[in-house]
N, C-alpha and C. Protein backbone atom coordinates (compact mmCIF):
# COMPACT_ATOMS: atom_id res chain seq x y z
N UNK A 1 94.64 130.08 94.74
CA UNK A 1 95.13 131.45 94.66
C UNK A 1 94.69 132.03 93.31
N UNK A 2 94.33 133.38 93.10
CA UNK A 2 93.78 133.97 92.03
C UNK A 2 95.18 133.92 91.66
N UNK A 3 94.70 133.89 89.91
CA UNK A 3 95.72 133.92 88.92
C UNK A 3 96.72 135.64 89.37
N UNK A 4 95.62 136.70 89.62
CA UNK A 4 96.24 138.05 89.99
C UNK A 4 97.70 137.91 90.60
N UNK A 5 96.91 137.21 92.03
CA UNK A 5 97.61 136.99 92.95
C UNK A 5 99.57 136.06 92.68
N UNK A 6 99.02 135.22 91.93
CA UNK A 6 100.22 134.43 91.55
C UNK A 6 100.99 134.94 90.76
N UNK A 7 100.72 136.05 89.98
CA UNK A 7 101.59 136.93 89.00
C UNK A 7 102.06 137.53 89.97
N UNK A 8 101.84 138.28 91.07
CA UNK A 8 102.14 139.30 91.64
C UNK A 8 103.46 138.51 92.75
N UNK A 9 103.11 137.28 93.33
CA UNK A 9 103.90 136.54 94.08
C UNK A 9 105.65 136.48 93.22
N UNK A 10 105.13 135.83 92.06
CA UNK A 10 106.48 135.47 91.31
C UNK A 10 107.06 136.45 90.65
N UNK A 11 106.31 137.60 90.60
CA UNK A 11 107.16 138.89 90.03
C UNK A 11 108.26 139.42 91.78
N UNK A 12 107.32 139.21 92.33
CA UNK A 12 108.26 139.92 93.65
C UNK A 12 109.45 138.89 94.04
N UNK A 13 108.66 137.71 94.27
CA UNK A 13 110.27 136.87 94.47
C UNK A 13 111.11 136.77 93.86
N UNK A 14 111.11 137.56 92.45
CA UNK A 14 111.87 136.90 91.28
C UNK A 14 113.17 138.70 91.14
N UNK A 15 112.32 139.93 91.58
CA UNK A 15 112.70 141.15 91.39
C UNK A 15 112.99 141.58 92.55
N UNK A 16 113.74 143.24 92.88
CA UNK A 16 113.51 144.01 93.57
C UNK A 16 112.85 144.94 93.06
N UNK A 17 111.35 144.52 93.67
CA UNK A 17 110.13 145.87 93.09
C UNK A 17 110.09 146.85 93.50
N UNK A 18 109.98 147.98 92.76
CA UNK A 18 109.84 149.59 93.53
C UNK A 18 108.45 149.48 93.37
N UNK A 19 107.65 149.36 92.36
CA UNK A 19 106.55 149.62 91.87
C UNK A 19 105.67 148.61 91.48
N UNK A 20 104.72 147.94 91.95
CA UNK A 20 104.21 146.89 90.93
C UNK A 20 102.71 146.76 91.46
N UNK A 21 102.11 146.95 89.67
CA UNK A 21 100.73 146.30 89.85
C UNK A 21 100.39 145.49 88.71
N UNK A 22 99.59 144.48 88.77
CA UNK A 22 98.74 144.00 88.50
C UNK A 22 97.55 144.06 88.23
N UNK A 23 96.64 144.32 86.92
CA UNK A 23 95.55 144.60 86.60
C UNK A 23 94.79 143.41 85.83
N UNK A 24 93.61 142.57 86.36
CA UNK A 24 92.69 141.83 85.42
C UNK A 24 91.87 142.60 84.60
N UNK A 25 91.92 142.56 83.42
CA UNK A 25 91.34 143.06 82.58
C UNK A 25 90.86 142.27 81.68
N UNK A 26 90.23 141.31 82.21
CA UNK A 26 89.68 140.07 81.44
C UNK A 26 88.35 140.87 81.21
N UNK A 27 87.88 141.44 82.03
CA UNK A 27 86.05 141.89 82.02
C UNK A 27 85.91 143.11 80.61
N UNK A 28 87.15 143.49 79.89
CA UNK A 28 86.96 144.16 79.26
C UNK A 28 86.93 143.48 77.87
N UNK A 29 87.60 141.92 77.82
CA UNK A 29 87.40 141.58 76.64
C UNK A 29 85.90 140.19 76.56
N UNK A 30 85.46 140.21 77.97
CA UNK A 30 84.13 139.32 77.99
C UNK A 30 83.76 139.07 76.45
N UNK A 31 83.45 137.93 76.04
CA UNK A 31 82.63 137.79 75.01
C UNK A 31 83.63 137.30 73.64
N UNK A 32 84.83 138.12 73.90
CA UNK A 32 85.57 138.36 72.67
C UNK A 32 86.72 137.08 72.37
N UNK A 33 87.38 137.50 71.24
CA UNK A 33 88.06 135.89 70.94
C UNK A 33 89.35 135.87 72.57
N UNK A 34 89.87 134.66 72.49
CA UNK A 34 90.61 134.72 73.49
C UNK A 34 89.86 134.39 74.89
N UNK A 35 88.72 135.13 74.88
CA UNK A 35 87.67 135.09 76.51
C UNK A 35 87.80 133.81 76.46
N UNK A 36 87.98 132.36 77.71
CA UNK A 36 87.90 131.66 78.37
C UNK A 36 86.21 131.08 79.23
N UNK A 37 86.18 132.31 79.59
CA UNK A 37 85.26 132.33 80.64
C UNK A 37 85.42 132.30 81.72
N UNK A 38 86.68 132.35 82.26
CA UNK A 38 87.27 132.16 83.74
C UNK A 38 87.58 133.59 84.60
N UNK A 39 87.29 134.75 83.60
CA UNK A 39 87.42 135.55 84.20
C UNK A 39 89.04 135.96 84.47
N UNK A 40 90.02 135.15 84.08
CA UNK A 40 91.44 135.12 84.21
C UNK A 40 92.31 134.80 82.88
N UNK A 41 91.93 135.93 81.98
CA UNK A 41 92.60 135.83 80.24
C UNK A 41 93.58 136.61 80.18
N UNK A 42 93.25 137.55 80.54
CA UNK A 42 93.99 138.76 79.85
C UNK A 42 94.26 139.76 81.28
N UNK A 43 95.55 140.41 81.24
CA UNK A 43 95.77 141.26 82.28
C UNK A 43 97.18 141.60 81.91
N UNK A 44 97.47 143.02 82.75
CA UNK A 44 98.11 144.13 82.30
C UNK A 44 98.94 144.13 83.78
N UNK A 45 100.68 144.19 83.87
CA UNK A 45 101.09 144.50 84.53
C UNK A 45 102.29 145.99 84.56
N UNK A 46 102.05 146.42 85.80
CA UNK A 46 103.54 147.58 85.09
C UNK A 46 104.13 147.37 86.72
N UNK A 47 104.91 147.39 86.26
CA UNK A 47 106.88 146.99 87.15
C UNK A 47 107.81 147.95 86.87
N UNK A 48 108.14 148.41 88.15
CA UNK A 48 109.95 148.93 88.28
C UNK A 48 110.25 148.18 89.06
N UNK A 49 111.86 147.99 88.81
CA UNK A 49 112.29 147.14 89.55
C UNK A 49 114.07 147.35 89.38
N UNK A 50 114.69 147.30 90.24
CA UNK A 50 115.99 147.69 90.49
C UNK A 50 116.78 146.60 89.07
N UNK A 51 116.72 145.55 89.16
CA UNK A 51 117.06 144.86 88.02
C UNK A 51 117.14 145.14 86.40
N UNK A 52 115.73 145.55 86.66
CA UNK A 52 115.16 145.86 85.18
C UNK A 52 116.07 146.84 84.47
N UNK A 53 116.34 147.99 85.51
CA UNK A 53 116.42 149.05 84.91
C UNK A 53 118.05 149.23 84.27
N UNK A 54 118.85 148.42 83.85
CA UNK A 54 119.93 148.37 83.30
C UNK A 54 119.96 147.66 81.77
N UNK A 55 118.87 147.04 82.30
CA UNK A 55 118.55 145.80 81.09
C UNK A 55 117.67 146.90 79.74
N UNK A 56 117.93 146.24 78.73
CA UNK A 56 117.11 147.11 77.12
C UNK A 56 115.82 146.27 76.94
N UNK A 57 114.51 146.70 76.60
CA UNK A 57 112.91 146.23 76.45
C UNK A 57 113.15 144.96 76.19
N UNK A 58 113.52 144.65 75.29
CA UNK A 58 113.42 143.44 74.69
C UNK A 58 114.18 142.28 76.32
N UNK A 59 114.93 142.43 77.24
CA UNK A 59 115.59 141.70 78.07
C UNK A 59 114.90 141.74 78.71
N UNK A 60 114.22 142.89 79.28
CA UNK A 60 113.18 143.11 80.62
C UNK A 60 111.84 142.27 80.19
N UNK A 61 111.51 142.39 79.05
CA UNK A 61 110.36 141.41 78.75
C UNK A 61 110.37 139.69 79.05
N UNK A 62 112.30 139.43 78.58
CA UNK A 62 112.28 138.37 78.55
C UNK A 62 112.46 137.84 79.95
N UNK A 63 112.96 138.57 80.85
CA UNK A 63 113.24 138.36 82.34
C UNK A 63 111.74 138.50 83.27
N UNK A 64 110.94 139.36 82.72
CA UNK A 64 109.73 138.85 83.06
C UNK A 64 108.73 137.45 82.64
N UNK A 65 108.87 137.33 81.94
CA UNK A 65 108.94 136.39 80.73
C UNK A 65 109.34 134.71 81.98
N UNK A 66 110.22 134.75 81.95
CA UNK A 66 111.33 133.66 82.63
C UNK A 66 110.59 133.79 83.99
N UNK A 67 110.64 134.81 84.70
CA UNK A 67 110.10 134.76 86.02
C UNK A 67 108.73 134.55 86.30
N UNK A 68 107.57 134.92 85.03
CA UNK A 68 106.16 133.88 85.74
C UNK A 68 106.07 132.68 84.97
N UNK A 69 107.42 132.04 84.32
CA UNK A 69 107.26 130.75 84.28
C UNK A 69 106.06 130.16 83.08
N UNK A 70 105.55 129.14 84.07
CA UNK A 70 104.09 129.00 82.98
C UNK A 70 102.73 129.26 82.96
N UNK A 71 102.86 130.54 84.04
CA UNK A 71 101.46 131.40 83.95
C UNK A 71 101.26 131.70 82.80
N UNK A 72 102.39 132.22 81.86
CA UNK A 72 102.24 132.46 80.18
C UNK A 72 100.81 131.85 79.33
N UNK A 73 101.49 130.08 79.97
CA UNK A 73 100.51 129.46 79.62
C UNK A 73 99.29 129.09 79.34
N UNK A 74 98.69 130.40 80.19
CA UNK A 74 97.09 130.26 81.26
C UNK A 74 96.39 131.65 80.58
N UNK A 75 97.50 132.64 80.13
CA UNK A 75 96.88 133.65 79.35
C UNK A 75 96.17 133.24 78.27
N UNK A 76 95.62 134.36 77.89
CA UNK A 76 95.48 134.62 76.39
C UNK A 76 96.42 136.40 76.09
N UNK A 77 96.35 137.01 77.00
CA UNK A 77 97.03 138.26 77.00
C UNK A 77 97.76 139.06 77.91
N UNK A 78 99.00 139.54 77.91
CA UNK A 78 99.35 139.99 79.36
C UNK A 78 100.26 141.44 78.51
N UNK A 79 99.70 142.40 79.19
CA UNK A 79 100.14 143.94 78.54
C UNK A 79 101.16 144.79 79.78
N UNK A 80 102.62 144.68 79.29
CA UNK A 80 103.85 144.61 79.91
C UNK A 80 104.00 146.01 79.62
N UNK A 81 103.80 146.82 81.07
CA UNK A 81 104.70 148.23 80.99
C UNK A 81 105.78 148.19 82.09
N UNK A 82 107.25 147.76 81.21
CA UNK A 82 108.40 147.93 81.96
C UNK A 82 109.26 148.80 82.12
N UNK A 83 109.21 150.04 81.56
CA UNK A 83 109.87 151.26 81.53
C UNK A 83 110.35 151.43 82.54
């Protein structure tokens, strides 16, 4: 399963999503520190989600955070718009 794909799985089982995408944006840092070569470094998600929205930035980060587990691991970058 693409790394995409597995962010997107454990954000939904984990939330009630109104809104959610997932963006690889590894191809924009090709070359640069952090790049892997796998094509799966760096990526950008933005989420609403019925949960979230009671919680203050710093909680919603960490509840995202908690819910992909140790995909963390596999980054080099992941750019969180939880508003």
């Amino acid at each position: 399963m693409a790394l995409k794909d597995e962010i997107e799985a454990r954000l939904r089982a984990a939330f009630t999503v109104q809104v959610l995408t997932v963006e690889n944006e590894s191809y924009k840092h090709a070359g640069h520190g952090g790049d892997d070569g796998s094509g799966e470094s760096h990526f950008a998600v933005y989420l609403r989600a019925e949960e979230l929205g009671a919680m203050g930035r710093l909680a919603r980060h960490r509840a995202v955070q908690a819910a992909l587990g140790d995909i963390h691991q596999r980054l080099h970058a992941l750019a969180l718009d939880l508003g």
